[in-house]
Protein backbone atom coordinates (compact mmCIF):
# COMPACT_ATOMS: atom_id res chain seq x y z
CA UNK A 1 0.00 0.00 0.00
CA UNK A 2 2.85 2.25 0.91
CA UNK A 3 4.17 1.24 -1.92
CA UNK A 4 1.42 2.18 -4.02
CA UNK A 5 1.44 5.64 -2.62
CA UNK A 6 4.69 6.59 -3.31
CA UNK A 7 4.29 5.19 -6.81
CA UNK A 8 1.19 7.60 -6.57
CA UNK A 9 3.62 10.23 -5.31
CA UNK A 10 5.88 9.84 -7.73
CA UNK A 11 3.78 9.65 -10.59
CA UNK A 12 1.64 12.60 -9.51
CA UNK A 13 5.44 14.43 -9.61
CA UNK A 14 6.75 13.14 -12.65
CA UNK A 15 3.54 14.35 -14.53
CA UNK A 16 3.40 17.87 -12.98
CA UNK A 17 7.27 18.15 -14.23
CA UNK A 18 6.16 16.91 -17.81
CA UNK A 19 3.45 19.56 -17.58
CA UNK A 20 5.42 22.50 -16.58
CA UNK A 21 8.65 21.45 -19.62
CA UNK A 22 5.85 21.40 -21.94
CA UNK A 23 4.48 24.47 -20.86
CA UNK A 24 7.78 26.12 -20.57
CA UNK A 25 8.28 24.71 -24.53
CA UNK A 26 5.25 26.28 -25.78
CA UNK A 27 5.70 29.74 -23.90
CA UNK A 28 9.04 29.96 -25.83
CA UNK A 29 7.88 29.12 -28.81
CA UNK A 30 5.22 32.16 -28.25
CA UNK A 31 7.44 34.26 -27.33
CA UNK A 32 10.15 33.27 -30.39
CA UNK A 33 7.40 33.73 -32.56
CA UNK A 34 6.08 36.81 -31.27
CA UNK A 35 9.72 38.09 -31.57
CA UNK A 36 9.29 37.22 -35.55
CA UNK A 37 5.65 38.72 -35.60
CA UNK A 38 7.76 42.24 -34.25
CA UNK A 39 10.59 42.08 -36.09
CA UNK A 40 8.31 41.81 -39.32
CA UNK A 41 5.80 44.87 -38.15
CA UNK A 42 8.98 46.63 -37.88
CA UNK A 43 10.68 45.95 -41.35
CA UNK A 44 7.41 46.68 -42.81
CA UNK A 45 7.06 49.98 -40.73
CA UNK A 46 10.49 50.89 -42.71
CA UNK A 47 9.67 50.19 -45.79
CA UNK A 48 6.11 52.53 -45.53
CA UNK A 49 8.21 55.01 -43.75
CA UNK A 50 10.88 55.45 -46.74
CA UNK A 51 8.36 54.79 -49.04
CA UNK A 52 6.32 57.94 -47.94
CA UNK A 53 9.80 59.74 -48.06
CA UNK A 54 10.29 59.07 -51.27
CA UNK A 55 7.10 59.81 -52.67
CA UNK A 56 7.16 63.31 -50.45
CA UNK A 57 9.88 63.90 -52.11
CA UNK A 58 8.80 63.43 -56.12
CA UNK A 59 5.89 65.33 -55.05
CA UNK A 60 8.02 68.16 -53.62
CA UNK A 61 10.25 67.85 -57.07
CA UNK A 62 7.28 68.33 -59.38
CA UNK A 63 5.61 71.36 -57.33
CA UNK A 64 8.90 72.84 -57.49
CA UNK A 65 8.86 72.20 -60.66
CA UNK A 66 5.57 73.42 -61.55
CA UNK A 67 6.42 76.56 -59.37
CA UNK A 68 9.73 77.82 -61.35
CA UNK A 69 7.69 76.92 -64.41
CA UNK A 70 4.21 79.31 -63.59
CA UNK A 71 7.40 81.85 -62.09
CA UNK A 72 9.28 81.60 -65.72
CA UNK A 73 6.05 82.13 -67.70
CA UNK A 74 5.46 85.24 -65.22
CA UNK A 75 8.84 86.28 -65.67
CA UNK A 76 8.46 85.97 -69.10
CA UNK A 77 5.12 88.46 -69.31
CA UNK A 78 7.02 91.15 -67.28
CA UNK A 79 9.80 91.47 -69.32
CA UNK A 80 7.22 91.43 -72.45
CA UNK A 81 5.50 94.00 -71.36
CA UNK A 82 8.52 96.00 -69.71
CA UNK A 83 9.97 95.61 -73.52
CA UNK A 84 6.47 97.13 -74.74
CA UNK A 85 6.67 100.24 -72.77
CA UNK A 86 10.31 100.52 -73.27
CA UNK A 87 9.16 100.64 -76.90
CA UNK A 88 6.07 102.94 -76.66
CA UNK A 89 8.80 105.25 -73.92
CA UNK A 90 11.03 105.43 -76.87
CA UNK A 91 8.05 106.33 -79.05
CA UNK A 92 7.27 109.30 -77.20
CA UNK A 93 10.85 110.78 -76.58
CA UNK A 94 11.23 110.61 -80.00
CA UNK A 95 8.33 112.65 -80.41
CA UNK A 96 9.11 115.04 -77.97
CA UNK A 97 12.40 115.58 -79.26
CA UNK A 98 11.26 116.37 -83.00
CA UNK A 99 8.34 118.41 -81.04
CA UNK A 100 11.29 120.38 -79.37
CA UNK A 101 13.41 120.52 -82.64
CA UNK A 102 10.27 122.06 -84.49
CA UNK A 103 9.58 124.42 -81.53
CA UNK A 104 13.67 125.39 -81.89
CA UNK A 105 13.04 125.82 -85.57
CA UNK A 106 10.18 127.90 -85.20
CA UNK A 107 11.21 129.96 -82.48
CA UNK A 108 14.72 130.95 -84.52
CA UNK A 109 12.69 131.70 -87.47
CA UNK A 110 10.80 134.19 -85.38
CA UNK A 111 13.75 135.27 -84.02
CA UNK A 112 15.02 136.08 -87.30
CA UNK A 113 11.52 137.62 -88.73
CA UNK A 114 12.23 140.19 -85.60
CA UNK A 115 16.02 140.92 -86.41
CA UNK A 116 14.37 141.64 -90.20
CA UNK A 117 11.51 143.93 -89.22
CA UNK A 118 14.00 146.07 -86.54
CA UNK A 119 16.31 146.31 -89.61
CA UNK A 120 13.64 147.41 -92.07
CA UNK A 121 12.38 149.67 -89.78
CA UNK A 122 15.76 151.00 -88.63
CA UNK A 123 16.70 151.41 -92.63
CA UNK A 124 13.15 152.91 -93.07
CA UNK A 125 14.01 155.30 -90.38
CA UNK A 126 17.43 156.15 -91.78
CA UNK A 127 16.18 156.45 -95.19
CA UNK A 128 13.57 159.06 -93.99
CA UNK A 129 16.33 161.05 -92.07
CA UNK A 130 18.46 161.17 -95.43
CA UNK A 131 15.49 162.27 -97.09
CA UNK A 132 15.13 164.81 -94.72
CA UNK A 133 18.37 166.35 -94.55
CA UNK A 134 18.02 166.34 -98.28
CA UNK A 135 15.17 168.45 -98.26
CA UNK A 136 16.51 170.89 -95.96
CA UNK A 137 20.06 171.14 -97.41
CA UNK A 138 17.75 172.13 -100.91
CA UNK A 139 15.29 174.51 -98.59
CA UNK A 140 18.37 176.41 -97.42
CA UNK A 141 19.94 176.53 -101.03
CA UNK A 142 17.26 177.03 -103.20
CA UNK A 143 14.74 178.98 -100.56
CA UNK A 144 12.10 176.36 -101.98
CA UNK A 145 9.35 175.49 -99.55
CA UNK A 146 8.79 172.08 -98.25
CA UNK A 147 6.56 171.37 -101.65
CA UNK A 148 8.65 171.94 -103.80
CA UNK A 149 11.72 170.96 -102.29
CA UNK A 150 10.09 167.76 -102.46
CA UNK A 151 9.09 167.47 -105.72
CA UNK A 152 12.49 168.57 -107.33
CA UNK A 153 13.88 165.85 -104.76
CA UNK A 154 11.62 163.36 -106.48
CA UNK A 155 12.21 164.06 -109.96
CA UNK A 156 15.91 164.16 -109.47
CA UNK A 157 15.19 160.63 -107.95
CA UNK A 158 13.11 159.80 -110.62
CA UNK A 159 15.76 160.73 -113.37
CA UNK A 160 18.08 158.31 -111.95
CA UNK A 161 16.37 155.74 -111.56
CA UNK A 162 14.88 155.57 -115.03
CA UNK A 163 18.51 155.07 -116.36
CA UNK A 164 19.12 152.45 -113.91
CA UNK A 165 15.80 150.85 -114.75
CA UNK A 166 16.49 150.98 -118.70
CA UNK A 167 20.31 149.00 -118.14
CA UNK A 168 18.60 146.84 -116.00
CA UNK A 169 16.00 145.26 -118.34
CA UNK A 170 18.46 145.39 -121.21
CA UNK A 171 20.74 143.04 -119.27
CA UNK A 172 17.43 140.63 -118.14
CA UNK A 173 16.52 140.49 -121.85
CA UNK A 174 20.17 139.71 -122.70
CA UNK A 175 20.36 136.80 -119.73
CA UNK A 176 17.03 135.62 -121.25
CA UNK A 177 18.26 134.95 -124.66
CA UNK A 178 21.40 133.11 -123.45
CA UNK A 179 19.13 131.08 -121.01
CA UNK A 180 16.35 130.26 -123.79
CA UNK A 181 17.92 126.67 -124.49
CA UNK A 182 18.02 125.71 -120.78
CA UNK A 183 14.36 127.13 -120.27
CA UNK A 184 13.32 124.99 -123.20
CA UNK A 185 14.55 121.71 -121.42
CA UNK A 186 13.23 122.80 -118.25
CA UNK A 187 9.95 122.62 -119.33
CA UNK A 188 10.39 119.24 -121.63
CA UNK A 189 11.59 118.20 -118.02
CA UNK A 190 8.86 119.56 -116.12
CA UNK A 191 6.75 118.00 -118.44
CA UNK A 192 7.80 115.28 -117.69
CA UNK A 193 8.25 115.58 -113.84
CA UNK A 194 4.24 116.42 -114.00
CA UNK A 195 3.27 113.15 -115.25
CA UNK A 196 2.51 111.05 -112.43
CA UNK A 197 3.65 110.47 -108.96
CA UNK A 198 4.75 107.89 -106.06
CA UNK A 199 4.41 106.36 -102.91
CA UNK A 200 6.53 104.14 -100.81
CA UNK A 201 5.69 101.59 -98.03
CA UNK A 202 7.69 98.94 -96.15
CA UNK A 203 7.14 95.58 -95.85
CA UNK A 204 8.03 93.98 -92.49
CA UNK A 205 7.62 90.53 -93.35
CA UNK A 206 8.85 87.14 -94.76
CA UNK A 207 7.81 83.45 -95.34
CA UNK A 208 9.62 80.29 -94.81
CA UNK A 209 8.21 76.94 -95.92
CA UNK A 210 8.39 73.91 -94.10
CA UNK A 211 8.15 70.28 -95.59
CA UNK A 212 6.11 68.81 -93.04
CA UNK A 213 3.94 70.51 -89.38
CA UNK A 214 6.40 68.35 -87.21
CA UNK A 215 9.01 70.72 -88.47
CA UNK A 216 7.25 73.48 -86.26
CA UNK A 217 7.83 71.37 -82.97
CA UNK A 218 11.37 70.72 -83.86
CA UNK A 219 11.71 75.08 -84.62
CA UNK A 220 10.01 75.25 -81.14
CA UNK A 221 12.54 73.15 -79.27
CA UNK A 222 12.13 72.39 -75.53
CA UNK A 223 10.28 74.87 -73.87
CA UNK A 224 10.86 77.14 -76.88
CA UNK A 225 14.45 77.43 -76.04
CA UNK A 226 15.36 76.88 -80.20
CA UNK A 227 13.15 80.03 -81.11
CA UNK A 228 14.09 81.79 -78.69
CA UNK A 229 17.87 80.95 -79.54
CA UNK A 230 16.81 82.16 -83.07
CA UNK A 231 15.09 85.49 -82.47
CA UNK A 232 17.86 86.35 -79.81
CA UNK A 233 21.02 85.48 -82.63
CA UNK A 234 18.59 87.19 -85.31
CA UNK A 235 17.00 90.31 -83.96
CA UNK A 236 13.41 89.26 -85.61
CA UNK A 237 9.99 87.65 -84.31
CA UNK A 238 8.94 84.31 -85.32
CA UNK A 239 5.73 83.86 -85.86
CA UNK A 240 4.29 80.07 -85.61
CA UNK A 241 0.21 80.26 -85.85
CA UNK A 242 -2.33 77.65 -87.23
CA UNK A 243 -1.24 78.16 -90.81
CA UNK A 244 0.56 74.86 -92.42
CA UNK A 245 3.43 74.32 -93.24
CA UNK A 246 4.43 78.04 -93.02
CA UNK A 247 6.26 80.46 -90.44
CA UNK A 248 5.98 83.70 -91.10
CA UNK A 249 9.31 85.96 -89.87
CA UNK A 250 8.37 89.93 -89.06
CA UNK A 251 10.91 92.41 -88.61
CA UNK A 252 11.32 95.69 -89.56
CA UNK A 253 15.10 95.57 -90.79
CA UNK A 254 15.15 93.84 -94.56
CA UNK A 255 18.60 92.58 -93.99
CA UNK A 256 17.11 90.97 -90.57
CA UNK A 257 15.06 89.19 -92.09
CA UNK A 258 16.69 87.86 -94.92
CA UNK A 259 19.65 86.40 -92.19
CA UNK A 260 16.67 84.67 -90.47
CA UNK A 261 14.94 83.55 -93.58
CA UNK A 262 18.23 81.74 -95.02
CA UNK A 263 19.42 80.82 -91.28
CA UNK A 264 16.04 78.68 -91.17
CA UNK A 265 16.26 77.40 -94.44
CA UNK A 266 19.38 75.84 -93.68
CA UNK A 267 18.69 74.55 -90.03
CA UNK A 268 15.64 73.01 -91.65
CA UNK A 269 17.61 71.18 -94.23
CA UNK A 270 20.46 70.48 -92.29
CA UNK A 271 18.02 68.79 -90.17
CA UNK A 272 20.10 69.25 -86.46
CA UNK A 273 18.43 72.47 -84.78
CA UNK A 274 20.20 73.38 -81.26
CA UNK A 275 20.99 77.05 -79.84
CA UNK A 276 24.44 75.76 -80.32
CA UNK A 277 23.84 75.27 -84.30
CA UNK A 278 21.42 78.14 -84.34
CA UNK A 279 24.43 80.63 -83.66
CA UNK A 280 26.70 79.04 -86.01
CA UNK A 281 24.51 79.14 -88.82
CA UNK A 282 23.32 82.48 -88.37
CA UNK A 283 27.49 84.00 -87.99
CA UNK A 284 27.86 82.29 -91.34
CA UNK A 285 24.83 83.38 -93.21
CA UNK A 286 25.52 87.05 -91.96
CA UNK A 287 29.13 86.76 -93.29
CA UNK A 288 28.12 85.46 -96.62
CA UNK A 289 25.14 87.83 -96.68
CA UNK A 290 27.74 90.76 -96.18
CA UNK A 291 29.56 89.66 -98.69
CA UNK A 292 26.89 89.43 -101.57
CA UNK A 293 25.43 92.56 -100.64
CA UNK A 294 28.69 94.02 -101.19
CA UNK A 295 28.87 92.15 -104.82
CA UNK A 296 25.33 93.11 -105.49
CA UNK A 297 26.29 96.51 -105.08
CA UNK A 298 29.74 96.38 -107.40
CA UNK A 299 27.90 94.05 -109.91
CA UNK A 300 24.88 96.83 -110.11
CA UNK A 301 27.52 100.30 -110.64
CA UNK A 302 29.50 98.64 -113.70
CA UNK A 303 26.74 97.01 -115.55
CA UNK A 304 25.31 100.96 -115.49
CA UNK A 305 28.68 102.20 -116.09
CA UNK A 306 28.88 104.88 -113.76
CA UNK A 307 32.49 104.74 -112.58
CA UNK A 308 33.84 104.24 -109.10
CA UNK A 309 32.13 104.40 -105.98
CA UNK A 310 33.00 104.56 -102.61
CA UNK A 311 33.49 101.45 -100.70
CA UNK A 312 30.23 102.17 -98.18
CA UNK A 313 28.18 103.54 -101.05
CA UNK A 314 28.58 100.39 -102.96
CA UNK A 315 27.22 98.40 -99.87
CA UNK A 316 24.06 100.30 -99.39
CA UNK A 317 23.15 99.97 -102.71
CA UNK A 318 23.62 96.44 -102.62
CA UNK A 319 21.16 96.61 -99.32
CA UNK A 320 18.86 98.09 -101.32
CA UNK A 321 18.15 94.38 -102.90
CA UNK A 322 16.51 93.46 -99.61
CA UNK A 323 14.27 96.88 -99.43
CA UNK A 324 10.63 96.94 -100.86
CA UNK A 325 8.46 99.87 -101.55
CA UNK A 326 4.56 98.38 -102.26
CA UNK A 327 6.00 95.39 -103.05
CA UNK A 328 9.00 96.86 -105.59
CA UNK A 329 12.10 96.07 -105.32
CA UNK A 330 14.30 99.24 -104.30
CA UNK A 331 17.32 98.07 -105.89
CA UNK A 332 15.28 97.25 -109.32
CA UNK A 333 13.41 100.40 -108.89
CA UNK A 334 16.74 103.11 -108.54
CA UNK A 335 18.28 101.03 -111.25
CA UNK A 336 15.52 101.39 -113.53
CA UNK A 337 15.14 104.94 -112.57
CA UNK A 338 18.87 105.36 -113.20
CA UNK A 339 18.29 103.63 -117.03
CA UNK A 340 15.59 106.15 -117.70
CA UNK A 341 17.50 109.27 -116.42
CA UNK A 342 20.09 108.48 -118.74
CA UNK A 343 17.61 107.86 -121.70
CA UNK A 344 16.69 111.04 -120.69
CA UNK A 345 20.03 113.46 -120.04
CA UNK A 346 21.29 111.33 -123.86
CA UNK A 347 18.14 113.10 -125.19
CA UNK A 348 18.37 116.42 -123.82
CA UNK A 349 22.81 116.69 -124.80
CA UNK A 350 23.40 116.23 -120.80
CA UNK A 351 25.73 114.03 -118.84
CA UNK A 352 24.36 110.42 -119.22
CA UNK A 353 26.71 108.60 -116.52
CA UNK A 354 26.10 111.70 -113.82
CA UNK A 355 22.45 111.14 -114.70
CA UNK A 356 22.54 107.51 -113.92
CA UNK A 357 25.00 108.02 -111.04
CA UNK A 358 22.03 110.48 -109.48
CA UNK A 359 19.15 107.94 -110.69
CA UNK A 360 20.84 105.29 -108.79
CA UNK A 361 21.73 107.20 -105.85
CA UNK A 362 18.55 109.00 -105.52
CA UNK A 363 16.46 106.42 -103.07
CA UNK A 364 20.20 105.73 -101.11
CA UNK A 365 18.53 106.31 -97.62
CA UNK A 366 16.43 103.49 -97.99
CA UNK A 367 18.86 101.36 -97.69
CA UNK A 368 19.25 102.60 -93.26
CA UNK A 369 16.06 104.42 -92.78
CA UNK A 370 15.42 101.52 -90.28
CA UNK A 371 18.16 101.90 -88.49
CA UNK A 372 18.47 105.97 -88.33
CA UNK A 373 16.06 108.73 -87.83
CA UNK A 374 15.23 110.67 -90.43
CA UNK A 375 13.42 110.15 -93.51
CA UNK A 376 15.47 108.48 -96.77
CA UNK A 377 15.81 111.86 -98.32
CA UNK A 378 17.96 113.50 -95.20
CA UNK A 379 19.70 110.00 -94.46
CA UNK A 380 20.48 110.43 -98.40
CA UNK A 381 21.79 113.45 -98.37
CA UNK A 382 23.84 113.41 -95.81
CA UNK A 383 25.58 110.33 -96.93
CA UNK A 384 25.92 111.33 -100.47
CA UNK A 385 27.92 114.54 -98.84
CA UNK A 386 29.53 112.55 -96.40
CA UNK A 387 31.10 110.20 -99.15
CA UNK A 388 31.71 112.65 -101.83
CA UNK A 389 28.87 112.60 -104.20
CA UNK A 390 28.44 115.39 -106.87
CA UNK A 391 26.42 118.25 -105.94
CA UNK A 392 24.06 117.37 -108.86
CA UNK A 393 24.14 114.21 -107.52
CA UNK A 394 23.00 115.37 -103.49
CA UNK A 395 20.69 118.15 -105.36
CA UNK A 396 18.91 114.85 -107.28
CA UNK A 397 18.71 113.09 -103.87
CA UNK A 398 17.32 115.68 -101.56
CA UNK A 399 15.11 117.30 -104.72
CA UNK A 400 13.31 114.22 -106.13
CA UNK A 401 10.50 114.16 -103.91
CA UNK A 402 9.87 118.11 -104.01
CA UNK A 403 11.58 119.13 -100.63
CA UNK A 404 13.70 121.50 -101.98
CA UNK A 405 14.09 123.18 -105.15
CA UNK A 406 16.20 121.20 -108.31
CA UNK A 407 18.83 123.38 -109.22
CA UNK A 408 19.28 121.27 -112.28
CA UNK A 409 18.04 119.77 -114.71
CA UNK A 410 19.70 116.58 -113.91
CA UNK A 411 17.48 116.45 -110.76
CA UNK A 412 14.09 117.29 -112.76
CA UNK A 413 15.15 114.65 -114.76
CA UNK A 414 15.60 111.86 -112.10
CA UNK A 415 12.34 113.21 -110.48
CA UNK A 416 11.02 112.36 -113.33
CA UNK A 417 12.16 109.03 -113.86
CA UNK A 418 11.67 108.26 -110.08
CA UNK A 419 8.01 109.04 -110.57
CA UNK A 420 7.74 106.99 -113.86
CA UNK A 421 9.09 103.93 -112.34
CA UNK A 422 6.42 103.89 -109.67
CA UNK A 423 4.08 104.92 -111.79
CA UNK A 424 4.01 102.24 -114.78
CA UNK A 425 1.49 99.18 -114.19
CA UNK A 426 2.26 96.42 -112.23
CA UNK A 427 5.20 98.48 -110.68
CA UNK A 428 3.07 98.82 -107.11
CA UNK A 429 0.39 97.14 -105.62
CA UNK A 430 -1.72 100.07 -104.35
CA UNK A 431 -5.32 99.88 -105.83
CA UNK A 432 -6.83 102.62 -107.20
CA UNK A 433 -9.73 102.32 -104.31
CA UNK A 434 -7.57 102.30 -101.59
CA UNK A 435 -5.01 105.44 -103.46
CA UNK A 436 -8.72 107.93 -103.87
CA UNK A 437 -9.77 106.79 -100.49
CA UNK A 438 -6.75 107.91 -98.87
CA UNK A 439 -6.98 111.92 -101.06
CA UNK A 440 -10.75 111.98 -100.26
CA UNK A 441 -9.76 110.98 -96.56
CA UNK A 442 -6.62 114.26 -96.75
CA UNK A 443 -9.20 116.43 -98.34
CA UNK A 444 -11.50 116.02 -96.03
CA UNK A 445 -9.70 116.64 -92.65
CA UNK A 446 -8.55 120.00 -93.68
CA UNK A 447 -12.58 121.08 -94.83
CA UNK A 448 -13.36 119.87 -91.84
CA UNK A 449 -11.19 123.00 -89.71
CA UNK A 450 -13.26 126.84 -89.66
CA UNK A 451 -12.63 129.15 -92.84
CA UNK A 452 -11.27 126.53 -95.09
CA UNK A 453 -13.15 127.26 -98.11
CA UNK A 454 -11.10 124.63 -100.51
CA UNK A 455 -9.00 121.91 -100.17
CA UNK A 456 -6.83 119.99 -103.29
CA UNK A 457 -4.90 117.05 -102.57
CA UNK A 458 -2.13 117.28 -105.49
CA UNK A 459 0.92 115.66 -106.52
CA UNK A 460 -0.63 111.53 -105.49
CA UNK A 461 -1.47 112.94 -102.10
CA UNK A 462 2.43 114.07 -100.92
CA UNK A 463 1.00 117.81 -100.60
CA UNK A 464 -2.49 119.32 -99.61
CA UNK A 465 -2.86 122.97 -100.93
CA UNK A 466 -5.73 125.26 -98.68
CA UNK A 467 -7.57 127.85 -99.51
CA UNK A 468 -9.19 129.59 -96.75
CA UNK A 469 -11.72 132.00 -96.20
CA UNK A 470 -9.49 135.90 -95.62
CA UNK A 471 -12.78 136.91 -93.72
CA UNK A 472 -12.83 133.98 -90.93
CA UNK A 473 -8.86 133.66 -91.23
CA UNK A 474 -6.20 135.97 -90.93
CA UNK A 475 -2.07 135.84 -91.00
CA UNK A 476 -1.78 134.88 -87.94
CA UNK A 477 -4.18 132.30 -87.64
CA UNK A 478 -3.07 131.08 -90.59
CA UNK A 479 0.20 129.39 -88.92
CA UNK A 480 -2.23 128.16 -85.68
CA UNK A 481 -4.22 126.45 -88.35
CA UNK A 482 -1.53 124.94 -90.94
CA UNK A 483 0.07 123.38 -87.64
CA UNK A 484 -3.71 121.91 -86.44
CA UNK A 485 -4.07 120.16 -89.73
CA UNK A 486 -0.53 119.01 -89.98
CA UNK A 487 -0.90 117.40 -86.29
CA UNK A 488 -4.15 115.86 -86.95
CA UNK A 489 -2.98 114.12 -90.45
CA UNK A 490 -0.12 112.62 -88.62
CA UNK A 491 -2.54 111.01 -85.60
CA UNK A 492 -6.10 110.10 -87.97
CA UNK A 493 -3.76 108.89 -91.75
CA UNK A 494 -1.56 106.15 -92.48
CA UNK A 495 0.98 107.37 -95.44
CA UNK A 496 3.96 107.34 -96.75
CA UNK A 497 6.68 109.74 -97.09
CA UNK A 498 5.58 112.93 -96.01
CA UNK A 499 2.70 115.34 -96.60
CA UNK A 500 2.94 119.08 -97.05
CA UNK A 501 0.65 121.47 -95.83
CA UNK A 502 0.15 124.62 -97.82
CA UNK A 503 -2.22 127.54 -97.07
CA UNK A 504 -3.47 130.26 -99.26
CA UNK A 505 -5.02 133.22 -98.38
CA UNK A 506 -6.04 135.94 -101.10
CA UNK A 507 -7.61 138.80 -100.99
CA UNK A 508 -9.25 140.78 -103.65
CA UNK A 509 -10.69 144.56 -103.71
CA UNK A 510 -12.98 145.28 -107.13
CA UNK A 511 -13.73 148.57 -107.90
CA UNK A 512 -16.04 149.87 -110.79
CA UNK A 513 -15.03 152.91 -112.36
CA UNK A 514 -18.29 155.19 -114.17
């Protein structure tokens, strides 16, 4: 029994010991495993944690992105429209400064109206005096009375003068008869001169086509950094709309826009476009370019035969290959009018090559009336005088459109042939609509000021001649309303050239005698 017990005992012992190693195996194994569970939750917290960096940080990337883009294109707009009122600023100090060069202008030439009227007045004064004395010196001599002091004063006067007045018209009649042959082509010129007129405009545009639309992508570049590479090496703006397979190319400078125009007709067949390229091309095309003009230029004054030329003379008239006026070609049109001047002078027993030297020369300031201010007539001028030139020749430059007088027939003669060259059909594209529209529109600004009775648009609209009402207006209004008109034909019209304003104011007394 005791036996038994302690068997019992024993047994009772040996299975609470196999209960608590198994239960000491399985809380380890818990606990291993939990261990695993952890280490898992935590190698998968990692991964979510970097992750999240990682896409924090490609979103951060693309809004800064999207920021320094939206801050370029702002950028961008400023300095467009900083450039725009830069422009329009330039505008109006260039108006302001020929506003304070007229005002100079005018105020000398009243200036010098003064100094003339205190010296008439002071010789009127002196003259009186002398007559004066003169009477005196014959009342104390003679002991004539006033009366008749002055009437033997007058006749001795009179006496004089008749003998003066006789030698006088016998040498006009004599200068007359020597200058009868040179009046005589004057008016064959004038004749001529009077036959029709011209007008010039400029056209600021080109065309370059592309052989397919993808072509305007590859132009485009980037972000537009290949245009802007080409309007930054060029000086011009591209133009890329909806039209196919075209971009247009608008500048204002001829030469401009032919460097662009050839630049992108290379790039395109060359095929690689990169700002790198862009400004290699463009170097060359503007060293070649310089060259031909330069060859246009010598290749133009010996087929004429005019003789030699200086060296910058020859290169603006090559320039004037590039220049258009209503769609003619400036270099075609001064040689043409050069061809005709000397058809012209061979006619009339004058100098044919100074004729065609002056025909050729006469439109010079064309060729930088972009770049400089003044019109092509002063720009002409000046560098006709500057090189050289003839004074027949700078007299046919600065006389052709009517500014000054010709003081030669030479310059009649390229007037002449400047205005026939325009003139002849298909030279020009004006329409006839559009040329009477633009007189009516002349004509009727200056009827629509008080105590202008008339107004004639003559000579194809480059002068407007007035005739107002010597009632309403007098002298001195005259000048208030001469400068109205001219200021309000420069803001409502669009025209070429220039426009002069004459006024005319007549007067008439009639009398009947019974």
């Amino acid at each position: 029994m005791v036996q038994i017990i302690i068997a019992g005992i024993v047994g009772v012992i040996i299975g609470v010991g196999i209960m608590w190693a198994m239960a000491k195996s399985g809380l380890d194994r818990n606990t291993t495993r939990s261990r695993l569970i952890i280490d898992e939750a935590n190698s998968k917290a990692e991964t979510i944690v970097r992750q999240a960096d990682l896409d924090g940080q490609q979103k951060v990337y693309e809004m800064k992105m999207k920021a320094e883009k939206e801050l370029k294109d702002q950028r961008s707009k400023v300095q467009s429209i900083e450039n725009r009122l830069l422009r329009r600023e330039d505008s109006l100090n260039f108006r302001e400064q020929n506003l304070s060069n007229t005002e100079k202008k005018l105020a000398e030439k009243e200036k010098q109206a003064d100094n003339r009227l205190a010296n008439l007045s002071k010789m009127e004064s002196e003259l009186q005096e002398k007559i004066d004395q003169q009477i005196e010196v014959l009342q104390q001599v003679a002991q004539l009375s006033q009366e008749d002091a002055k009437a033997e004063l007058m006749a001795a006067v009179e006496k004089k003068t008749e003998k003066e007045i006789a030698t006088y018209l016998r040498e006009a009649q004599e200068e007359a008869e020597t200058k009868a042959a040179d009046e005589a082509r004057n008016i064959i010129a004038l004749a001529l001169q009077r036959y029709s007129q011209d007008e010039t405009i400029e056209r600021t545009v080109s065309t370059v086509t592309l052989p397919s639309e993808d072509m305007k992508g590859r132009i485009i570049g980037r972000e537009g950094r290949n245009i802007k590479a080409i309007e930054q090496a060029t000086g011009v703006d591209l133009i890329i709309d909806d039209t196919p397979d075209v971009i247009t190319i608008s500048c204002f400078d001829p030469i401009r826009r032919e460097v662009a125009r050839q630049s992108l007709e290379i790039l395109i067949k060359d095929g690689r476009i990169q700002p790198g390229r862009i400004e290699e091309v463009v170097e060359k095309v503007r060293r070649d370019l310089d060259d031909t003009i330069f060859r246009i230029g010598n290749d133009t004054i010996f087929k004429l035969g005019i003789g030699r030329m200086n060296k910058e003379l020859v290169k603006l008239v090559g320039r004037m290959r590039f220049r258009y006026s209503y769609g003619q070609n400036g270099l075609a049109h001064s040689v043409e009018v050069a061809e005709m001047a000397g058809m012209m002078a061979a006619e009339l027993g004058l100098n044919q090559a100074l004729a065609k030297r002056a025909g050729l020369l006469h439109d010079i300031g064309k060729a930088i009336d972009f770049e400089q201010e003044g019109s092509h007539v002063e720009l002409g001028v000046k560098y006709a005088k500057k090189y050289g030139e003839n004074p027949i020749v700078i007299n046919s430059i600065e006389s052709h459109h009517g500014d000054t007088a010709p003081q030669d027939i030479i310059a009649v003669i390229v007037a002449a042939a400047d205005t026939l060259s325009a003139a002849r059909p298909g030279a020009r594209y004006e329409s006839l609509e559009g040329y009477i529209e633009r007189l009516e529109n002349l004509e009727k600004i200056a009827l629509g000021f008080e105590g202008v009775d008339k107004a004639f648009a003559i000579q194809a609209g480059r002068e407007i001649r007035i005739m107002v009402k010597p009632e309403v207006v007098d002298d001195v209004t005259m000048v208030k309303t001469a400068h109205d008109i001219r200021e309000k034909i420069e803001n409502e019209l669009t025209y070429p050239g220039q426009i002069k304003v004459t006024l005319i104011r007549e007067v008439r007394v009639n009398e009947l005698a019974k």
